[in-house]
C-alpha atoms as a PDB file:
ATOM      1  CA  UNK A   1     -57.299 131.537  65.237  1.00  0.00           C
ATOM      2  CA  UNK A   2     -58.521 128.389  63.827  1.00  0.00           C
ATOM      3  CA  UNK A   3     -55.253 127.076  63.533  1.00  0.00           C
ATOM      4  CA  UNK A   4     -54.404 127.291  67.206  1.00  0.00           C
ATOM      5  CA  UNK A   5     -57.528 125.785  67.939  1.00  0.00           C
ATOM      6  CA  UNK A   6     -57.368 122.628  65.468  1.00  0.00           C
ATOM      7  CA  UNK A   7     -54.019 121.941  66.482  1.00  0.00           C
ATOM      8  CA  UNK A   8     -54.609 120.610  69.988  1.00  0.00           C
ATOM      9  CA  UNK A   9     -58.017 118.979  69.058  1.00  0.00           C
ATOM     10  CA  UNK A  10     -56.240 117.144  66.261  1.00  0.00           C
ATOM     11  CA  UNK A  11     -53.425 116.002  69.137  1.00  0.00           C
ATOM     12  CA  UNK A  12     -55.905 115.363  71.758  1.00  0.00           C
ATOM     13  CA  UNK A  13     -57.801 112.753  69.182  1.00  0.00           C
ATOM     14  CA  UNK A  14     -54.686 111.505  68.226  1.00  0.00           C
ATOM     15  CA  UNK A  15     -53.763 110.534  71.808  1.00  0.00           C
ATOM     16  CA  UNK A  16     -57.407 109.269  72.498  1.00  0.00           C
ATOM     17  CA  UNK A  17     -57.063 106.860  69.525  1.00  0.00           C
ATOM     18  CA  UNK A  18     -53.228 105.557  70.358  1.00  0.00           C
ATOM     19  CA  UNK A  19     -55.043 105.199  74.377  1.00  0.00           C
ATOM     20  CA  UNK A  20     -57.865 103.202  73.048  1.00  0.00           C
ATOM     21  CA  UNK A  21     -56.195 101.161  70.557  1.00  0.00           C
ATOM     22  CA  UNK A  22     -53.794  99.979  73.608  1.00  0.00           C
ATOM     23  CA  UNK A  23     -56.747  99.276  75.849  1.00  0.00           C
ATOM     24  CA  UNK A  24     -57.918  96.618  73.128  1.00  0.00           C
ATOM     25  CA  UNK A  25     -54.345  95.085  73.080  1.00  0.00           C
ATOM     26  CA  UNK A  26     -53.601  92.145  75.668  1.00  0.00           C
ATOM     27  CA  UNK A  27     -49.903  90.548  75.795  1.00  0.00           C
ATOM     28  CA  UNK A  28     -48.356  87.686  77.477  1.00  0.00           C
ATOM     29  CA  UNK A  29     -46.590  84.591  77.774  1.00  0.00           C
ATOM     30  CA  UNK A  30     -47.983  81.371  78.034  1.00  0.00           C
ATOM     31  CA  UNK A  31     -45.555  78.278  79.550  1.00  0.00           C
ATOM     32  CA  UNK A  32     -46.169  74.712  78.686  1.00  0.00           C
ATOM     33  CA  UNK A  33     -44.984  72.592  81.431  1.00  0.00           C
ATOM     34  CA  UNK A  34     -44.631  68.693  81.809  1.00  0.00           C
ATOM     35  CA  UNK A  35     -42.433  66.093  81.514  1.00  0.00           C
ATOM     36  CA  UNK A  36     -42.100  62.466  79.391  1.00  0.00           C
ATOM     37  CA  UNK A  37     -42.263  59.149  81.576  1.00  0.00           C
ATOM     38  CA  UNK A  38     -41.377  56.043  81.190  1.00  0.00           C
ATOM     39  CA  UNK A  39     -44.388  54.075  80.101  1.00  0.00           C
ATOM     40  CA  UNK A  40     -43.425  50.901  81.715  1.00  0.00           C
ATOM     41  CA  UNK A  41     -41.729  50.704  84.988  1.00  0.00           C
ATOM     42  CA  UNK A  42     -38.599  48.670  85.276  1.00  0.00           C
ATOM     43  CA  UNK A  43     -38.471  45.153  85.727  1.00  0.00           C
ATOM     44  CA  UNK A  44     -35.731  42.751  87.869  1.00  0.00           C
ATOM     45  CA  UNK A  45     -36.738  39.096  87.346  1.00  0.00           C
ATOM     46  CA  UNK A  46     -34.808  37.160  90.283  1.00  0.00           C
ATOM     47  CA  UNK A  47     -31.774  39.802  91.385  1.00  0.00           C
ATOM     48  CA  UNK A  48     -30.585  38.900  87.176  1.00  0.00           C
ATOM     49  CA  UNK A  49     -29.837  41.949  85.969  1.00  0.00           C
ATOM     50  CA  UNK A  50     -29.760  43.548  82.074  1.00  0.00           C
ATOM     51  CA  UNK A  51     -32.336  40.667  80.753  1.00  0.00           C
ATOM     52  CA  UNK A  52     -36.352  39.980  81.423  1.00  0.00           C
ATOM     53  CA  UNK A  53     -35.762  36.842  81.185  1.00  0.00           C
ATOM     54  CA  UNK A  54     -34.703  34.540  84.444  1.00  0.00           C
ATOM     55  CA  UNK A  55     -33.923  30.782  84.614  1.00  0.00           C
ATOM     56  CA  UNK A  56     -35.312  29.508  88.279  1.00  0.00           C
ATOM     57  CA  UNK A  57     -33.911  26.187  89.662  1.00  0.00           C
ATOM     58  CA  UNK A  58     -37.218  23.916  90.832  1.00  0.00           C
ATOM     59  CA  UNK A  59     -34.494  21.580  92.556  1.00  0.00           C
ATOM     60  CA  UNK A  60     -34.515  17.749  92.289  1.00  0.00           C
ATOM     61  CA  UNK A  61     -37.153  15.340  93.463  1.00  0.00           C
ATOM     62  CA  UNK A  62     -37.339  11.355  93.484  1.00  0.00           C
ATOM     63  CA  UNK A  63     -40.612   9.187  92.194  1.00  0.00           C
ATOM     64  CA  UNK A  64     -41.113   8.505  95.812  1.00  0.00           C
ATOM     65  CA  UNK A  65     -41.750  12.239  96.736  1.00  0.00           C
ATOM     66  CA  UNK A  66     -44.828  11.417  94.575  1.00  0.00           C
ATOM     67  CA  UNK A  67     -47.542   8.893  95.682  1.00  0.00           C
ATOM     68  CA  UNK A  68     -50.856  10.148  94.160  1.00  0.00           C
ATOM     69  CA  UNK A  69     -52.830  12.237  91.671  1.00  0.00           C
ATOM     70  CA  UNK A  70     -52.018  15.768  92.939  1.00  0.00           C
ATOM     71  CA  UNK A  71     -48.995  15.952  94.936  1.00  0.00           C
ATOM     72  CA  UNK A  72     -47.327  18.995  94.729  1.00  0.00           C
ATOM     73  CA  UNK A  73     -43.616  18.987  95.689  1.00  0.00           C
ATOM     74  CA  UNK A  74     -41.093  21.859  95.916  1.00  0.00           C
ATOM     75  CA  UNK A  75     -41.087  25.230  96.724  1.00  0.00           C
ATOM     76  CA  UNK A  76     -39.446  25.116  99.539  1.00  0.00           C
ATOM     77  CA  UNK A  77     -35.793  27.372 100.072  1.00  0.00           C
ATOM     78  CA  UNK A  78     -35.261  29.401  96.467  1.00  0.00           C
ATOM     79  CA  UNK A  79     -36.463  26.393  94.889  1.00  0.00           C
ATOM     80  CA  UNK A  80     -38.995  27.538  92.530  1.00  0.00           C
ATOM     81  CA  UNK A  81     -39.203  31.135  93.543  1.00  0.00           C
ATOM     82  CA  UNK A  82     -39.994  33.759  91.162  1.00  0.00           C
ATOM     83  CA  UNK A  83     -39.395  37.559  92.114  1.00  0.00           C
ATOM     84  CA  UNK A  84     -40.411  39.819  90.318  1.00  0.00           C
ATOM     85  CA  UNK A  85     -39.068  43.920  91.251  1.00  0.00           C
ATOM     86  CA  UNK A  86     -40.649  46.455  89.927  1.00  0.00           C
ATOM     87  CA  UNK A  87     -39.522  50.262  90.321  1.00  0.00           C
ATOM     88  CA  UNK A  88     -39.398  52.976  88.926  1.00  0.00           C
ATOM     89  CA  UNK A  89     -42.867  52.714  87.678  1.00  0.00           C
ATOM     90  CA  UNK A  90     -44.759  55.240  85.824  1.00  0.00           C
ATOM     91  CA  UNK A  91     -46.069  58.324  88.272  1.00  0.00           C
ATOM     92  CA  UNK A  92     -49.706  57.651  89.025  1.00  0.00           C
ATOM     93  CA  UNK A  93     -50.023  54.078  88.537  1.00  0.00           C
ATOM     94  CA  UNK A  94     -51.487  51.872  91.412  1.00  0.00           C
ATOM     95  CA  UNK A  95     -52.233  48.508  90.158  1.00  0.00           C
ATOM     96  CA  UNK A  96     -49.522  46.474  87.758  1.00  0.00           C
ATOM     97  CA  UNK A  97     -51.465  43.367  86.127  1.00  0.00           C
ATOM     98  CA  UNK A  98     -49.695  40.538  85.231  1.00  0.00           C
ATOM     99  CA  UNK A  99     -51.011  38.054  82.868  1.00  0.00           C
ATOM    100  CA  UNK A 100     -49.431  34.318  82.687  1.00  0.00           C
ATOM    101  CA  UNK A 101     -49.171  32.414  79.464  1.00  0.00           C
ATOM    102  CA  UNK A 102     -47.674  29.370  78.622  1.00  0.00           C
ATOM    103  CA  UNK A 103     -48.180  25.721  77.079  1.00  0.00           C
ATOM    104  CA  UNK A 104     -50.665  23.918  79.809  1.00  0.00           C
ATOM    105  CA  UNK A 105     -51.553  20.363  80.513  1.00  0.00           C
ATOM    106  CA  UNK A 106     -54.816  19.429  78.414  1.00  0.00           C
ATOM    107  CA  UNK A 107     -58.048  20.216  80.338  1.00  0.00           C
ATOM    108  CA  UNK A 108     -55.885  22.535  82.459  1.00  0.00           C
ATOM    109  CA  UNK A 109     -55.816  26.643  83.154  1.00  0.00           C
ATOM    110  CA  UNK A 110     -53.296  26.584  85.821  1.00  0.00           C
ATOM    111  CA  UNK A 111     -50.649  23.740  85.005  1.00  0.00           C
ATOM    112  CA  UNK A 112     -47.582  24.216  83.034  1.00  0.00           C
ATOM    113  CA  UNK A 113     -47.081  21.105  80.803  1.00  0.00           C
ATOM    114  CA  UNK A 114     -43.119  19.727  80.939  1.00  0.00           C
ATOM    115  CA  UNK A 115     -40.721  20.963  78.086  1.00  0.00           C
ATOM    116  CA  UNK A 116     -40.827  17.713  76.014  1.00  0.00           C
ATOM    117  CA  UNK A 117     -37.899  15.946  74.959  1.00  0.00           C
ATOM    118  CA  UNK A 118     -36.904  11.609  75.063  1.00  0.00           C
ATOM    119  CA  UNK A 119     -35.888  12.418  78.850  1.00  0.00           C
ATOM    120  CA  UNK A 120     -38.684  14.049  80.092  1.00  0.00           C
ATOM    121  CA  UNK A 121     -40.228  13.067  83.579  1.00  0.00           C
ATOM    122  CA  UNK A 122     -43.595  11.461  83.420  1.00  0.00           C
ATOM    123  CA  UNK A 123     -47.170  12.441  84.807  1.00  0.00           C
ATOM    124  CA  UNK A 124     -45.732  15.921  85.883  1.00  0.00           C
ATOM    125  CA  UNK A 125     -46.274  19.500  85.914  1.00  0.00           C
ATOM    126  CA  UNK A 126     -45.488  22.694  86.871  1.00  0.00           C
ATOM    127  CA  UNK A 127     -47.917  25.210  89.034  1.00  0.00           C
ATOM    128  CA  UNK A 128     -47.440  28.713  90.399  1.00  0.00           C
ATOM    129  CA  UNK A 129     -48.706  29.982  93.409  1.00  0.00           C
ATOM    130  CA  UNK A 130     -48.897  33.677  94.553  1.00  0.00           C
ATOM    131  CA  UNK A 131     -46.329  33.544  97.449  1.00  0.00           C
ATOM    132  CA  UNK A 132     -48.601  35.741  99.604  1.00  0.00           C
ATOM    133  CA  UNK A 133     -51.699  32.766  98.734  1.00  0.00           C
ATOM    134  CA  UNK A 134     -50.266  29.202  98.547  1.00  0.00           C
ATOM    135  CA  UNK A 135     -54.032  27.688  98.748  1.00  0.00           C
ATOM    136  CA  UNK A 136     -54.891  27.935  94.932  1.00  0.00           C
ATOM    137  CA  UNK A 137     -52.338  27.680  91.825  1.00  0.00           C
ATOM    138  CA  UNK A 138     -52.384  31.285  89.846  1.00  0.00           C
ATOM    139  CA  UNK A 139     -55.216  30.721  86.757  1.00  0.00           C
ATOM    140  CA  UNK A 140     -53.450  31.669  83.577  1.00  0.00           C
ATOM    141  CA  UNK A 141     -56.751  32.449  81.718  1.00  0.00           C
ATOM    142  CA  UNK A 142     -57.059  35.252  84.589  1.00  0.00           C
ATOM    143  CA  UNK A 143     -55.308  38.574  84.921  1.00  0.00           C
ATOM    144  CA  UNK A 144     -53.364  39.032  88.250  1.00  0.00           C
ATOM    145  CA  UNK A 145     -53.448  42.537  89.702  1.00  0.00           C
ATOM    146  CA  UNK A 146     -50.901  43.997  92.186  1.00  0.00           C
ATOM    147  CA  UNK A 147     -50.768  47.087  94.229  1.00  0.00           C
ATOM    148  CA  UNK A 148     -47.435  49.564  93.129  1.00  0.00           C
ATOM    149  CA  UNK A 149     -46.535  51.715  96.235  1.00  0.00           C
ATOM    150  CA  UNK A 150     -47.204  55.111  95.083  1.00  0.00           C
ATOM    151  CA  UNK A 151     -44.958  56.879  97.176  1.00  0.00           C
ATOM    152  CA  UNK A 152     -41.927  54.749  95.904  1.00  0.00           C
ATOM    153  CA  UNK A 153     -43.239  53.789  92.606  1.00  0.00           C
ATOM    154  CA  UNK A 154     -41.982  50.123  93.081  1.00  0.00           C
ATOM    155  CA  UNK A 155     -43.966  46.947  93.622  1.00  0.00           C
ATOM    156  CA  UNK A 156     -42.727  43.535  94.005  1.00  0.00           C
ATOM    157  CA  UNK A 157     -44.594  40.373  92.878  1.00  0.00           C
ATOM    158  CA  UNK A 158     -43.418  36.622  94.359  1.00  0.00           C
ATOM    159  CA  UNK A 159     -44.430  33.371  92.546  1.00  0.00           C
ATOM    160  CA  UNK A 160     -43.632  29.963  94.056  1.00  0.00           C
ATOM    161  CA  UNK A 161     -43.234  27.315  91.287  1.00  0.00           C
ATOM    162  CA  UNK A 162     -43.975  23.862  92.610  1.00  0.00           C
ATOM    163  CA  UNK A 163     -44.297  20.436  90.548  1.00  0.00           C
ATOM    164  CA  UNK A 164     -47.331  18.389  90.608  1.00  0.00           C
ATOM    165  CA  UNK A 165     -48.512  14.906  89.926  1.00  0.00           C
ATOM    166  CA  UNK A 166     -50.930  14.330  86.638  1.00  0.00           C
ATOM    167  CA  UNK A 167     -51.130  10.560  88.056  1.00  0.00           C
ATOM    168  CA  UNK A 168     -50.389   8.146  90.797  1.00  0.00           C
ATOM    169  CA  UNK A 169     -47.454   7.153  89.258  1.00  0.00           C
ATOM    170  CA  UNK A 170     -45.137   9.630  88.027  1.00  0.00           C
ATOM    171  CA  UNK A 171     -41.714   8.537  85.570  1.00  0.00           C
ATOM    172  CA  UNK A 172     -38.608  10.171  86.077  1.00  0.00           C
ATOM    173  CA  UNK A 173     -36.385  12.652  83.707  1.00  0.00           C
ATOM    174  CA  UNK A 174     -35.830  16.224  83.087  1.00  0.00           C
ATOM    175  CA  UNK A 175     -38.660  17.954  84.613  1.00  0.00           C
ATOM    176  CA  UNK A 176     -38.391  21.558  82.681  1.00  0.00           C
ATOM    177  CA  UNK A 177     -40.954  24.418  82.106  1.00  0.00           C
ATOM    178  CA  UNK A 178     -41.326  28.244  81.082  1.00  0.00           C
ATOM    179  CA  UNK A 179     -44.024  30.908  80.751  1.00  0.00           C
ATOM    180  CA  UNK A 180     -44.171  33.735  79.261  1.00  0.00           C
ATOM    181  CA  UNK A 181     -45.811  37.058  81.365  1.00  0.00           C
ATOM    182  CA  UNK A 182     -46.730  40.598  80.572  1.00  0.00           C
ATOM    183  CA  UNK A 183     -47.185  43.094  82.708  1.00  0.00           C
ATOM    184  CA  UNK A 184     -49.404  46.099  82.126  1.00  0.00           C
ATOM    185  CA  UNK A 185     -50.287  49.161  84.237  1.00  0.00           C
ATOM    186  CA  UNK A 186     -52.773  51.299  85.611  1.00  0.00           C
END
């Protein structure tokens, strides 16, 4: 009689331990999800595609255009304008900053001195204006900020490059410049 009796107390611990050992047991799946950006949004420097780089014609002035310390001349038409297109910029970001270096006129944080060479124009130089603020040339020792649409991920930032007079009397010649700009993001 034992026998019958051990039998079905030795199966009904058996199938208490196999219940509680899968009570203690949790299984799943877990799915990473996400996706890789570009960390820079793409950038169209005057309609010139497949370069960052962009030549800009300031046009062509006489002497006479100039007749004292300050003048600013051009800028006017597509002389001068710089426009830059941003899209495709990276999801999230709301501001681009653009910072402005180049070679400047001694004493000077906002005039671009004259690519020199033995034709180069005299007692000139080269400013840039925000095209949405012509009062005040763009500081180079000052970061520029921007807003990027967030619902199109694009932005668009317009420079107007104008020359101005160092003197009362300005020489003439080849009256080139450049700068060099970053743009950064957040």
């Amino acid at each position: 009689m034992k026998s019958y009796f051990l039998k079905p107390v030795i199966c009904v611990a058996l199938l208490a331990a196999g219940v509680a050992h899968a009570q203690s047991t949790n299984t799943g799946k877990v799915y990473m999800k996400g996706k890789i950006i570009a960390s820079t949004c793409e950038v169209l420097v005057n309609g010139q595609p497949g370069t960052k780089d962009a030549t800009v014609s300031m046009g062509t002035y006489g002497v006479a255009d100039f007749t004292k310390t300050g003048d600013l001349v051009g800028g006017a038409g597509m002389d001068g304008q710089v426009k830059f297109e941003l899209s495709n910029c990276p999801e999230g970001k709301s501001q681009a900053k653009m910072r402005i270096q180049a070679t400047t006129v001694s004493g000077s944080s906002n005039t671009i001195q004259l690519d020199s060479g033995s034709n180069t124009a005299g007692n000139v130089g080269i400013q840039l204006f925000r095209k949405t603020d012509m009062s005040k040339p763009v500081n180079f020792e000052l970061v520029q900020n921007y807003p990027i649409d967030t619902s199109t991920n694009k932005a668009t930032i317009e420079l107007v490059g104008k020359y101005v007079s160092l003197a009362d009397t300005v020489t003439p010649g080849d009256a080139n410049g450049n700068f060099n700009y970053t743009i950064s993001y957040n």
